[in-house]
Protein backbone atom coordinates (compact mmCIF):
# COMPACT_ATOMS: atom_id res chain seq x y z
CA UNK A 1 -14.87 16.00 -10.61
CA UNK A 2 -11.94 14.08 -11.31
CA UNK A 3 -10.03 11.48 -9.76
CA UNK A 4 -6.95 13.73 -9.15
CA UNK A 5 -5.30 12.79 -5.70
CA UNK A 6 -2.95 15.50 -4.10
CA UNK A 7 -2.85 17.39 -7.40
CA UNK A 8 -3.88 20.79 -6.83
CA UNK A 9 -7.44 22.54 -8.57
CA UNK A 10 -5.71 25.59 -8.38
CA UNK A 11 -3.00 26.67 -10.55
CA UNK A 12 -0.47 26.81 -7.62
CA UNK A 13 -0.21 24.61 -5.38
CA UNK A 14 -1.84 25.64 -1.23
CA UNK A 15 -2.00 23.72 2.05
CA UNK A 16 -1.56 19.75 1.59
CA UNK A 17 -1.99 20.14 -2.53
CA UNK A 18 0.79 19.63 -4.98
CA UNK A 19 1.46 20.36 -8.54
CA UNK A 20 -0.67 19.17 -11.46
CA UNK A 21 0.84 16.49 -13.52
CA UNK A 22 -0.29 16.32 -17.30
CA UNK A 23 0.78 13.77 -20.19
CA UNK A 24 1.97 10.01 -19.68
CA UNK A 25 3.53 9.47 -16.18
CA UNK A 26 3.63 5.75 -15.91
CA UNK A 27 5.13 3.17 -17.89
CA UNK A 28 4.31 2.85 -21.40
CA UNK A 29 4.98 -0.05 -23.89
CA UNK A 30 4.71 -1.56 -27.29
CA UNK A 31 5.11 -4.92 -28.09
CA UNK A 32 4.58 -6.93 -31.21
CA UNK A 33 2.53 -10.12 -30.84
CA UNK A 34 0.74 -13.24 -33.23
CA UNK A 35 -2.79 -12.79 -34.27
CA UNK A 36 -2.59 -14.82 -31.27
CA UNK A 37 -1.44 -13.84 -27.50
CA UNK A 38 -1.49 -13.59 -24.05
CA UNK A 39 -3.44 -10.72 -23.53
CA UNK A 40 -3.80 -11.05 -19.43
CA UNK A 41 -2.81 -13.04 -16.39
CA UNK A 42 -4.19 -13.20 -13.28
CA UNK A 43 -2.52 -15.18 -9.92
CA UNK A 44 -4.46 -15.74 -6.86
CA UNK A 45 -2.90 -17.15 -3.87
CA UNK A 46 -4.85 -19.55 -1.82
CA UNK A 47 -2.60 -20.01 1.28
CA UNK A 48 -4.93 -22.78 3.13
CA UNK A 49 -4.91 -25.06 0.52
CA UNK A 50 -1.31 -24.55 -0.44
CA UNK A 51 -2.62 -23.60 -4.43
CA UNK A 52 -2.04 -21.14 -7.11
CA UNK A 53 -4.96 -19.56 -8.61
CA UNK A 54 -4.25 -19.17 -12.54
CA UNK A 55 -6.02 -16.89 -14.70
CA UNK A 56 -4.89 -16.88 -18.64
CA UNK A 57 -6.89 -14.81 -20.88
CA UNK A 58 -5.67 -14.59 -25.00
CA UNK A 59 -6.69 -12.11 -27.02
CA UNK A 60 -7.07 -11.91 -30.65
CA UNK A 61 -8.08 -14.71 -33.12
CA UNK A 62 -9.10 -17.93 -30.57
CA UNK A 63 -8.58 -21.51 -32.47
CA UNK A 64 -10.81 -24.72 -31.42
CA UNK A 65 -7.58 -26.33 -30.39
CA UNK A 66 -5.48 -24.28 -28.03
CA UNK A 67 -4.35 -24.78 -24.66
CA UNK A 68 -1.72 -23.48 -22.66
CA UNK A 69 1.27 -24.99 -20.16
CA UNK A 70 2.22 -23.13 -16.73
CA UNK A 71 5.60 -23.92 -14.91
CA UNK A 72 5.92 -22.46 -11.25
CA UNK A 73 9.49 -22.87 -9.67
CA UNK A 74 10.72 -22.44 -6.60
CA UNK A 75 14.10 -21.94 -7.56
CA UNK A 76 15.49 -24.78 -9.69
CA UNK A 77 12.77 -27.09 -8.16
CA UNK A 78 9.94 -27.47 -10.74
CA UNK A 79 6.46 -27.18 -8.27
CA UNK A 80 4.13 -27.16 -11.31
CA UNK A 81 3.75 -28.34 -14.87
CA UNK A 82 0.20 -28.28 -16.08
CA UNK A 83 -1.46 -28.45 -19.14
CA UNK A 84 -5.37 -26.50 -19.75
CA UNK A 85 -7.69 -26.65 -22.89
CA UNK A 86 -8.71 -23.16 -23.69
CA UNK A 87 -12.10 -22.33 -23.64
CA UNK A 88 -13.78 -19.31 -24.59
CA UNK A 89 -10.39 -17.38 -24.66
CA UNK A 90 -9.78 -18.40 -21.03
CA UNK A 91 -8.18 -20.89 -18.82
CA UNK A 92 -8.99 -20.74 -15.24
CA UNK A 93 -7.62 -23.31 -12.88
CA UNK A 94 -5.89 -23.95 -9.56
CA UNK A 95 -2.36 -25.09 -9.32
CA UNK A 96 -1.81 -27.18 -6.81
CA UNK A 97 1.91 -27.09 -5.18
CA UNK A 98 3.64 -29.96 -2.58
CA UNK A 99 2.65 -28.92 0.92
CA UNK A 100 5.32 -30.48 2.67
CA UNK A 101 3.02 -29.98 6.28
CA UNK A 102 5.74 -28.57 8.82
CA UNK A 103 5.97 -24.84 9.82
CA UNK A 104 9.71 -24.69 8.52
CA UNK A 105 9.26 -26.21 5.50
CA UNK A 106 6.21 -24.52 4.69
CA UNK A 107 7.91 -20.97 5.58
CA UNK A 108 10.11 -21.47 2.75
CA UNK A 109 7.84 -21.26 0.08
CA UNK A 110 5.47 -18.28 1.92
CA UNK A 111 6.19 -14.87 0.78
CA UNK A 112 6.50 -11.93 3.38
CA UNK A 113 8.31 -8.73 4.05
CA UNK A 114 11.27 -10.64 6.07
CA UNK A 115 11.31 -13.46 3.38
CA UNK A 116 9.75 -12.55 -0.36
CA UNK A 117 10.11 -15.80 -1.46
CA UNK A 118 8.65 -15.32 -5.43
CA UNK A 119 7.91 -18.32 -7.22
CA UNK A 120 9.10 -18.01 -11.31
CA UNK A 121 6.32 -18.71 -13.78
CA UNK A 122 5.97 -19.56 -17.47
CA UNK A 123 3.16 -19.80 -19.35
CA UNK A 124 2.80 -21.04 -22.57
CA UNK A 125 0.35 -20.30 -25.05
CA UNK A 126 0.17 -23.14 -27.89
CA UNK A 127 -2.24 -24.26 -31.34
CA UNK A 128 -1.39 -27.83 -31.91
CA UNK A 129 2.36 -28.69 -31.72
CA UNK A 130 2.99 -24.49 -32.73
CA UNK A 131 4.19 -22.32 -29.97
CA UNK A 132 1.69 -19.10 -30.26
CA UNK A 133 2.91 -16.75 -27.27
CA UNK A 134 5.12 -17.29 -24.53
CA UNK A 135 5.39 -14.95 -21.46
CA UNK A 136 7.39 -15.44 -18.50
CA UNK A 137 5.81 -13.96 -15.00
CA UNK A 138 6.07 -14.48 -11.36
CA UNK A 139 3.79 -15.33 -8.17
CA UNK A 140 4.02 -15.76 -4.36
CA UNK A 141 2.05 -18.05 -2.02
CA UNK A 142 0.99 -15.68 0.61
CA UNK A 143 -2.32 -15.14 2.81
CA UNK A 144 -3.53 -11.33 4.40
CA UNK A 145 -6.94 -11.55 6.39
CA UNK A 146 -8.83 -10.46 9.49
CA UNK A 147 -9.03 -12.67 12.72
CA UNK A 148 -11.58 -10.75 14.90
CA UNK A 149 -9.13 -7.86 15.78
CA UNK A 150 -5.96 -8.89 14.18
CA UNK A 151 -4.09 -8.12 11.09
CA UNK A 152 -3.62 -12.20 9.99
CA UNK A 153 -0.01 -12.37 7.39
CA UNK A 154 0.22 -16.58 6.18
CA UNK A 155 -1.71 -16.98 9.10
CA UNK A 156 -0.47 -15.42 12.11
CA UNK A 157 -0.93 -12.06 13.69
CA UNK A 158 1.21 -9.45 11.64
CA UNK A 159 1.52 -5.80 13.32
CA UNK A 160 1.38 -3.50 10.90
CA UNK A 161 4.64 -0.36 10.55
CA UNK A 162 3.43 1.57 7.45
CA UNK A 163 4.61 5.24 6.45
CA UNK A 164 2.43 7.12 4.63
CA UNK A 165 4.24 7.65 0.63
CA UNK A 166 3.03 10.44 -1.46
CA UNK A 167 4.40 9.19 -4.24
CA UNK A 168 6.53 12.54 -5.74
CA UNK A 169 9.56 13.39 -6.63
CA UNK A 170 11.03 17.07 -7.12
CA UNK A 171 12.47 16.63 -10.36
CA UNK A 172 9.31 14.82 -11.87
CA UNK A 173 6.25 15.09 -10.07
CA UNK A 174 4.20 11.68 -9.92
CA UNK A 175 6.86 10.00 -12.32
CA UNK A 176 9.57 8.04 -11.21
CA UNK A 177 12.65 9.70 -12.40
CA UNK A 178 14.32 6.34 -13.23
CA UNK A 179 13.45 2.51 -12.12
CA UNK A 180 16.18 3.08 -10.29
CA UNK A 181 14.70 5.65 -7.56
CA UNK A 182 11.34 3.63 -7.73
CA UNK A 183 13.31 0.64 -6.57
CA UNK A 184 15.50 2.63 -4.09
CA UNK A 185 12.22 4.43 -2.34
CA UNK A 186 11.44 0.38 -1.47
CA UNK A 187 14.82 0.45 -0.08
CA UNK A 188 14.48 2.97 1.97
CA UNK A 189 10.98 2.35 3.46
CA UNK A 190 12.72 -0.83 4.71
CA UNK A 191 15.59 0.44 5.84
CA UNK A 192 13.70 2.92 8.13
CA UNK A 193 11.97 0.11 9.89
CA UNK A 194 9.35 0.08 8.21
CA UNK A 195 7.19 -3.29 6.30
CA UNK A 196 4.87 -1.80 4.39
CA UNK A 197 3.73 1.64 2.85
CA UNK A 198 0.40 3.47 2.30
CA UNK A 199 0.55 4.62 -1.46
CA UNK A 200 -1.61 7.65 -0.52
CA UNK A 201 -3.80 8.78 -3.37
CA UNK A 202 -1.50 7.74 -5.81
CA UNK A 203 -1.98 4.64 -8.26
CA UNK A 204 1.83 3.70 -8.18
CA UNK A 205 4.12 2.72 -11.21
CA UNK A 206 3.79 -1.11 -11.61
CA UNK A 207 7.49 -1.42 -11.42
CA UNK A 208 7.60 0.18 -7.75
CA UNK A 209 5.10 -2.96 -7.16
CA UNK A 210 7.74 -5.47 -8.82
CA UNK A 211 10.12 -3.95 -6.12
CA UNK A 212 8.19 -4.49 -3.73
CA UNK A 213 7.38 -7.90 -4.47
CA UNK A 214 10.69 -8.81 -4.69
CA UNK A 215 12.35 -6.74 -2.15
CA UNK A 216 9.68 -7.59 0.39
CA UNK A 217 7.48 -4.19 1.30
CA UNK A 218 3.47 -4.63 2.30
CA UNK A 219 1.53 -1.80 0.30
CA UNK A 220 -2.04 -0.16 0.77
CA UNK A 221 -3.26 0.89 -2.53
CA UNK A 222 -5.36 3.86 -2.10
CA UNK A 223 -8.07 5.37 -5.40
CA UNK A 224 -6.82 9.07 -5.74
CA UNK A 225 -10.09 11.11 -4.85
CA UNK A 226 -12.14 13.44 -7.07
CA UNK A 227 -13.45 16.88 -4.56
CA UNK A 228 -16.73 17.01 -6.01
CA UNK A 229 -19.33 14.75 -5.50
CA UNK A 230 -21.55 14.17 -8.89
CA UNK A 231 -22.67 11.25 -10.76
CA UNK A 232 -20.23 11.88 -13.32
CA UNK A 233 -17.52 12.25 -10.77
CA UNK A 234 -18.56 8.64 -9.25
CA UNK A 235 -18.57 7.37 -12.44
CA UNK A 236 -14.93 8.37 -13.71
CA UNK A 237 -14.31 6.87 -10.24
CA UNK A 238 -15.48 3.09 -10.88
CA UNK A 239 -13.91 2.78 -14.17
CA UNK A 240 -10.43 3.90 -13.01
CA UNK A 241 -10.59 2.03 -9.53
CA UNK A 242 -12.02 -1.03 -11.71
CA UNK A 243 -8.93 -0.80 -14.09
CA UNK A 244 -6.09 -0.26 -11.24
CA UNK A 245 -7.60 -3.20 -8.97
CA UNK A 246 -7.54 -5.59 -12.50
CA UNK A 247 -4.03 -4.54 -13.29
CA UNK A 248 -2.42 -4.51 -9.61
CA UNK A 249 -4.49 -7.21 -8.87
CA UNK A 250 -1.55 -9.89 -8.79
CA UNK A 251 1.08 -8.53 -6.67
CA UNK A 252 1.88 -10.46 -3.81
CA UNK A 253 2.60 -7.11 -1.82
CA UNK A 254 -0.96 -5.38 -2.09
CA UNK A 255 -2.43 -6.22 1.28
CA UNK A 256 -5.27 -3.76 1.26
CA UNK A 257 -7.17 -1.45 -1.19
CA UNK A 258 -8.62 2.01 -0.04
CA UNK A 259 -11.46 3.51 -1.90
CA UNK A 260 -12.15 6.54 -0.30
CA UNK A 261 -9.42 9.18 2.24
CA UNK A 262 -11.39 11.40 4.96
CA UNK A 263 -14.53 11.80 2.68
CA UNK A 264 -12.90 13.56 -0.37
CA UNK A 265 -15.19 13.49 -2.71
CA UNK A 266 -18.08 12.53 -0.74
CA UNK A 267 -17.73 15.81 1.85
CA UNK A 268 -21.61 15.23 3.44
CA UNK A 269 -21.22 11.66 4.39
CA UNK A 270 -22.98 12.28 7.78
CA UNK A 271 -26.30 14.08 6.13
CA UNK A 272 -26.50 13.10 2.41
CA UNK A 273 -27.54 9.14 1.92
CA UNK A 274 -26.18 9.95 -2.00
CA UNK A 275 -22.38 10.01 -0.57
CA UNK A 276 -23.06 7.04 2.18
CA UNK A 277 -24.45 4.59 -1.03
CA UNK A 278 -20.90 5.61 -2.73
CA UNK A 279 -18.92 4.45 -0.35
CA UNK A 280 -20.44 1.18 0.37
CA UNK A 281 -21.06 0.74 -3.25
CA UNK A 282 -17.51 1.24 -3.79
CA UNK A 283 -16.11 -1.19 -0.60
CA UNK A 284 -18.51 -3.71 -2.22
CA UNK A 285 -17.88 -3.60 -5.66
CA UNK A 286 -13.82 -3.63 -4.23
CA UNK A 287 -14.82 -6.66 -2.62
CA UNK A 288 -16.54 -8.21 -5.44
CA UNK A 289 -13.38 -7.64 -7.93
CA UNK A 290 -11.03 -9.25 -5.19
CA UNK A 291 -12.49 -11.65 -2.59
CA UNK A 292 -8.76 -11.93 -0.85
CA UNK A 293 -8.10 -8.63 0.11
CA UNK A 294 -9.33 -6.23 3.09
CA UNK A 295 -10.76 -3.28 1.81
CA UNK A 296 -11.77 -0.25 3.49
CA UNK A 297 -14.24 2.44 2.36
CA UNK A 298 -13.66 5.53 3.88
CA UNK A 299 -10.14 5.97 5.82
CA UNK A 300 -9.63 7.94 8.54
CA UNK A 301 -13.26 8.61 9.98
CA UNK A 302 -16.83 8.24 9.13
CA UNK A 303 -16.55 4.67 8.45
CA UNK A 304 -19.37 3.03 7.38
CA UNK A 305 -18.89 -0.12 5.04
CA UNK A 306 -15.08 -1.40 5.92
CA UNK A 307 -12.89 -4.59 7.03
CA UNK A 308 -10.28 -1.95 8.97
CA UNK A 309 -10.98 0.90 11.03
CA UNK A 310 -8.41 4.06 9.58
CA UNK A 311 -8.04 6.54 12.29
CA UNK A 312 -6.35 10.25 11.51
CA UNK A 313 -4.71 12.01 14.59
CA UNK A 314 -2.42 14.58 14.12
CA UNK A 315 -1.57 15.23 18.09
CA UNK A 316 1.84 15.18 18.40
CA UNK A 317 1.78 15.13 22.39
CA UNK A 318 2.67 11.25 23.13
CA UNK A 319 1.07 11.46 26.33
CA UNK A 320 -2.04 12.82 25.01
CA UNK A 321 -2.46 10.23 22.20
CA UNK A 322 -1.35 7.22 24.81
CA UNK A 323 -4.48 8.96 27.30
CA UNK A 324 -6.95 8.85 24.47
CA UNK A 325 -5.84 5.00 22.95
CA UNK A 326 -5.45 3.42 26.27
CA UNK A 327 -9.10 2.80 27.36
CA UNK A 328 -10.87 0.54 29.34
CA UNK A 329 -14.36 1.04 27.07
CA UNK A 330 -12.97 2.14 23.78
CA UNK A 331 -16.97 1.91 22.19
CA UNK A 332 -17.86 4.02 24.83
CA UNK A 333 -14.78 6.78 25.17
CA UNK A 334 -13.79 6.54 21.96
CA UNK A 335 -16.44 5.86 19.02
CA UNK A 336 -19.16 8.07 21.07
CA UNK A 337 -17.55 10.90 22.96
CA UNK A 338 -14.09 11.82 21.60
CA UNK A 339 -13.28 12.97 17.93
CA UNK A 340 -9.92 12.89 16.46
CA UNK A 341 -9.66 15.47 14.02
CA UNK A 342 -13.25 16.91 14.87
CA UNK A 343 -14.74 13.66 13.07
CA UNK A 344 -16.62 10.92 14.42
CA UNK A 345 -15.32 7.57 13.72
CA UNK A 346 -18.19 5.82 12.33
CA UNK A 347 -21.34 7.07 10.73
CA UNK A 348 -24.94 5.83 12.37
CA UNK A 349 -26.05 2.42 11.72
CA UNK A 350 -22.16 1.49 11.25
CA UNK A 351 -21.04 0.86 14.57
CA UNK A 352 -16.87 -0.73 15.54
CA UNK A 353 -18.10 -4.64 15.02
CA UNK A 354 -14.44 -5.41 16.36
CA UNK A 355 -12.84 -4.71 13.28
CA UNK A 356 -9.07 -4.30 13.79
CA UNK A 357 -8.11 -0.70 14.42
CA UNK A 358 -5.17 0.96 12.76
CA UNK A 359 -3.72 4.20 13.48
CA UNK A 360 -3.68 5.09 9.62
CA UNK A 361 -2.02 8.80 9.88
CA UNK A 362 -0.23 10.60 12.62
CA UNK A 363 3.11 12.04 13.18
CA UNK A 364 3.69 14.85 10.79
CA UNK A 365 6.41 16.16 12.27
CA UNK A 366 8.14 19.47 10.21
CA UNK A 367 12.09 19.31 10.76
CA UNK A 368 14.24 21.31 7.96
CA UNK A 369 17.81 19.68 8.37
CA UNK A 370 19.48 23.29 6.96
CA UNK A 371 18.24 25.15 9.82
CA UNK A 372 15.26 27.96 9.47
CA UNK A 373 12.36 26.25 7.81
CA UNK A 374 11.41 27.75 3.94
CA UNK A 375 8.78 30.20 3.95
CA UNK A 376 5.48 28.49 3.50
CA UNK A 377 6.52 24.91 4.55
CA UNK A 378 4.69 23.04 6.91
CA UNK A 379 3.88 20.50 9.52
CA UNK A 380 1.32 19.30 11.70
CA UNK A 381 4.16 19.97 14.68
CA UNK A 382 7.59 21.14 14.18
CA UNK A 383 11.00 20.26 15.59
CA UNK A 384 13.61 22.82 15.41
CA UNK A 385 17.03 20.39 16.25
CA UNK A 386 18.06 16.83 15.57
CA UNK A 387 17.53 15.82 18.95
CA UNK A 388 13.87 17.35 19.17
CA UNK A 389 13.23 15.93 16.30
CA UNK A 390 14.02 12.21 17.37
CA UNK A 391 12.67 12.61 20.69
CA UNK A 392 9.73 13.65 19.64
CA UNK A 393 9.65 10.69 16.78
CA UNK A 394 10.89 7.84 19.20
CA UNK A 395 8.00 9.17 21.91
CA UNK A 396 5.34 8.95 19.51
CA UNK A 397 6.63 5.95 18.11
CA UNK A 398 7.00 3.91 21.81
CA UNK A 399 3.16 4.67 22.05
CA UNK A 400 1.72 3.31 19.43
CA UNK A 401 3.84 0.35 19.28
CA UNK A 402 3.04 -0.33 22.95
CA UNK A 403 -0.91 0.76 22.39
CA UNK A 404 -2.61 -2.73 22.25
CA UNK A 405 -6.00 -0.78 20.86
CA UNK A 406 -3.92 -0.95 17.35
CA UNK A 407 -3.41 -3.80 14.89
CA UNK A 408 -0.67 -1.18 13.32
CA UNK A 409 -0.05 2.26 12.17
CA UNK A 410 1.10 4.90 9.18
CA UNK A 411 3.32 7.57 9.85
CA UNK A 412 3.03 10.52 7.65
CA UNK A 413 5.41 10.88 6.14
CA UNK A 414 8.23 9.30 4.11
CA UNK A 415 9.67 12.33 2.34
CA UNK A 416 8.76 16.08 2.29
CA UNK A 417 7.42 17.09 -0.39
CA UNK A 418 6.81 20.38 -1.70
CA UNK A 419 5.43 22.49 0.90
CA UNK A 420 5.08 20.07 3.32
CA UNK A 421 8.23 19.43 5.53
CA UNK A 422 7.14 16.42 7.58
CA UNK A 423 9.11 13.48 5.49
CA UNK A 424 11.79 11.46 7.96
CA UNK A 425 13.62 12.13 4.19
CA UNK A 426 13.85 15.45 2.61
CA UNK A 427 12.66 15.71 -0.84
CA UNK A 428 16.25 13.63 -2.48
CA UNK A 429 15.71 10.86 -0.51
CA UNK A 430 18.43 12.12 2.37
CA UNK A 431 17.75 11.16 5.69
CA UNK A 432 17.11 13.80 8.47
CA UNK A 433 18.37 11.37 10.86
CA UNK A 434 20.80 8.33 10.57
CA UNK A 435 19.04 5.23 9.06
CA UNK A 436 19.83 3.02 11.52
CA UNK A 437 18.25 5.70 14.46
CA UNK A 438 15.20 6.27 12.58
CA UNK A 439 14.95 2.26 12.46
CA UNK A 440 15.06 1.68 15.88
CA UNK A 441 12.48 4.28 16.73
CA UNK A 442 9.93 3.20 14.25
CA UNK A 443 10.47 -0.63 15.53
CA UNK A 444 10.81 0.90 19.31
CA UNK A 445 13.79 -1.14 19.41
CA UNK A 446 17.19 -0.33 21.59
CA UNK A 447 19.40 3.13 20.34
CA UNK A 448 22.32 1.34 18.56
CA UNK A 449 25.60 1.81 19.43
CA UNK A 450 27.09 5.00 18.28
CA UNK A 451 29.28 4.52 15.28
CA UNK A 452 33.02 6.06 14.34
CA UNK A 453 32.52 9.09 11.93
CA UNK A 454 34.61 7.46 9.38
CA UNK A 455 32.56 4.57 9.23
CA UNK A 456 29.09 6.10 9.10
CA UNK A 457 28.71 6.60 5.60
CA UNK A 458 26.42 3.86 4.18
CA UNK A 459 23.85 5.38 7.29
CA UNK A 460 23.48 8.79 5.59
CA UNK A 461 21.99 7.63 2.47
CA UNK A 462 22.42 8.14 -1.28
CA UNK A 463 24.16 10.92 -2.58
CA UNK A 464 22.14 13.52 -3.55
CA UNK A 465 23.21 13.64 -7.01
């Protein structure tokens, strides 16, 4: 009955389980501070208007005469310099920053995975003329909505390339090794042609979220699930998804939050109204806490409450998954007759309202680059050679990238890990293939041009040790 993820019930791990992590695995901190401080800040974009939501909450002893000062640059040009009474412990007002009302101009100042523009912040925390707390922080102006069955980024339609990131590491477990691996996994997602990841079940280290800020990566934050349904399971569930959505809530690259994966945790979503009022209550609570986000409730299948349709489909036969996608009455063919994964789609009562569709897992294909596969690894399809490998990648690839039915996808997965050998990366972060091949099949771009041998070196990744 607790929120757990991919850590395993049993004492070793089985099937798609891992290891149990115990103690403190995420960053930890002490700092020393007045009877006086900035205990909180909270930025809301609000692309439309071209404004900076601005949250400041102090903690501590609160004086009648306080106020605080926020500076937002855009590099060494000053956009903001305001000035708020406190009240109550909190200052809450919008920032408004020079719209300069043409597409190029504009573009400069928007954040996004091909330019994460980050505007620098100060804020100041004052009594009188006596500086009480000073912090220094960062924002972005940036936009992610829903236009009927469109993914909208600043606006415009954004096709999603996700790969699905577990989130381990060999040496470690759930905890980044160094903030030097956190900020190289952002790397590499990029470098595989991908924009954005799908944090599955895993609440990620805050600095792998500063990364990808400022490296530009799109990320899905998904609530790791409990496997038994109870009150007090539910319970545990709401106070930790309330507490990760309040601290990640001001990163520029969350795009979407996830509440529930495939009915974990609620297992008898199709029979049991109990399960079906905690996944709505969940998407709607989500949606209270954060009004600018798309949130989905259950991803995968048996949607009910939800902004995105999630579908899981694990056939690796390209021409099988193009024959099911392609449809001339997807309602029909697809939300009342076929089942990927021997769900359907959307519970009773919840029918597609033309909610954009996103292939949210697929792929999975096993490929051990040392030859025979370890005993008790695993895929949802294996390859045996390089070049069955890729072929098989690139053809899956081409057909959801060419499958208009999808506002994006999620490949699983990014790296092996433990028993599972699907990754495009084995477990140290090496690449099965060359960088630059995986790219263009994930992008269903052009092969590029074969390369000298002594010249290849930056495409086969870091060095292991």
């Amino acid at each position: 009955a607790k929120p757990r993820g991919k850590q395993d019930w049993l004492l070793e791990p089985h099937s798609i389980w891992y290891p149990r992590t115990t103690g403190i695995w995420q960053t930890v901190w002490l700092e020393q501070v007045d009877k006086t401080y900035i205990a909180k800040l909270k930025w809301t974009p609000i692309f439309e208007t071209f404004e900076i939501g601005c949250e400041v909450f102090a903690g501590g002893q609160i004086q009648p005469d306080m106020f605080v000062e926020v500076k937002i640059w855009h590099g060494e040009h000053l956009l903001a310099d305001d000035h708020y009474k406190l009240l109550g412990g909190e200052a809450n007002r919008k920032i408004a920053l020079s719209d300069p009302g043409i597409d190029d101009s504009r573009n400069e100042l928007l954040w996004s995975p091909e330019r994460p523009t980050l505007l620098d912040a100060e804020v100041t925390l004052r009594c009188g003329d006596r500086v009480v707390d000073r912090i220094r922080s960062y924002t972005a102006l940036r936009s992610f909505a829903i236009n009927r069955d469109r993914l909208m980024l600043n606006g415009r339609p954004y096709q999603l390339r996700l790969v699905l990131d577990q989130g381990y590491w060999p040496e470690s477990f759930l905890t980044g090794p160094s903030d030097e691996h956190l900020k190289r996994d952002v790397e590499l997602a990029k470098l595989m042609g991908f924009n954005g990841v799908r944090k599955h079940q895993k609440i990620e280290d805050p600095r792998y979220l500063y990364w990808a800020d400022k490296l530009g990566l799109l990320v899905w934050e998904e609530m790791p699930s409990a496997y038994r349904f109870s009150p007090r399971a539910i319970t545990r569930m709401v106070r930790e998804w309330t507490e990760a959505i309040e601290r990640d809530y001001s990163h520029p690259c969350i795009i979407v939050w996830v509440a529930f994966n495939e009915s974990w945790g609620v297992p008898n979503l199709t029979l049991t109204q109990a399960h079906r009022n905690a996944v709505e209550a969940l998407y709607h609570l989500t949606r209270t806490l954060d009004a600018t986000r798309p949130v989905i409730g259950n991803d995968g299948w048996e949607a009910s409450a939800t902004d995105i349709l999630g579908i899981h489909d694990y056939d690796c036969d390209p021409e099988k998954v193009k024959a099911r996608y392609e449809v001339t009455d997807p309602v029909r063919t697809l939300f009342d007759q076929r089942r990927p994964g021997g769900r359907i789609l959307t519970l009773d009562g919840f029918p597609h309202r033309g909610q954009p569709i996103v292939l949210t897992e697929f792929g999975g294909i096993a490929f051990d680059t040392k030859g025979e596969p370890e005993e008790g690894t695993w895929g949802y399809s294996r390859s045996t050679t390089a070049d069955g490998f890729h072929n098989l990648y690139r053809s899956l690839l081409k057909v959801v990238n060419e499958t208009f039915m999808f506002a994006g996808f999620c490949y699983t997965q990014f790296a092996d890990t433990f028993q599972e050998a699907n990754g495009l990366l084995n477990a140290d972060r090496t690449p099965k293939l060359p960088f630059d091949v995986i790219s263009a099949a994930t992008r269903n771009a052009a092969l590029p041009p074969a390369k000298d041998e002594d010249n290849d070196k930056e495409e086969r990744g870091p060095d292991p040790a």
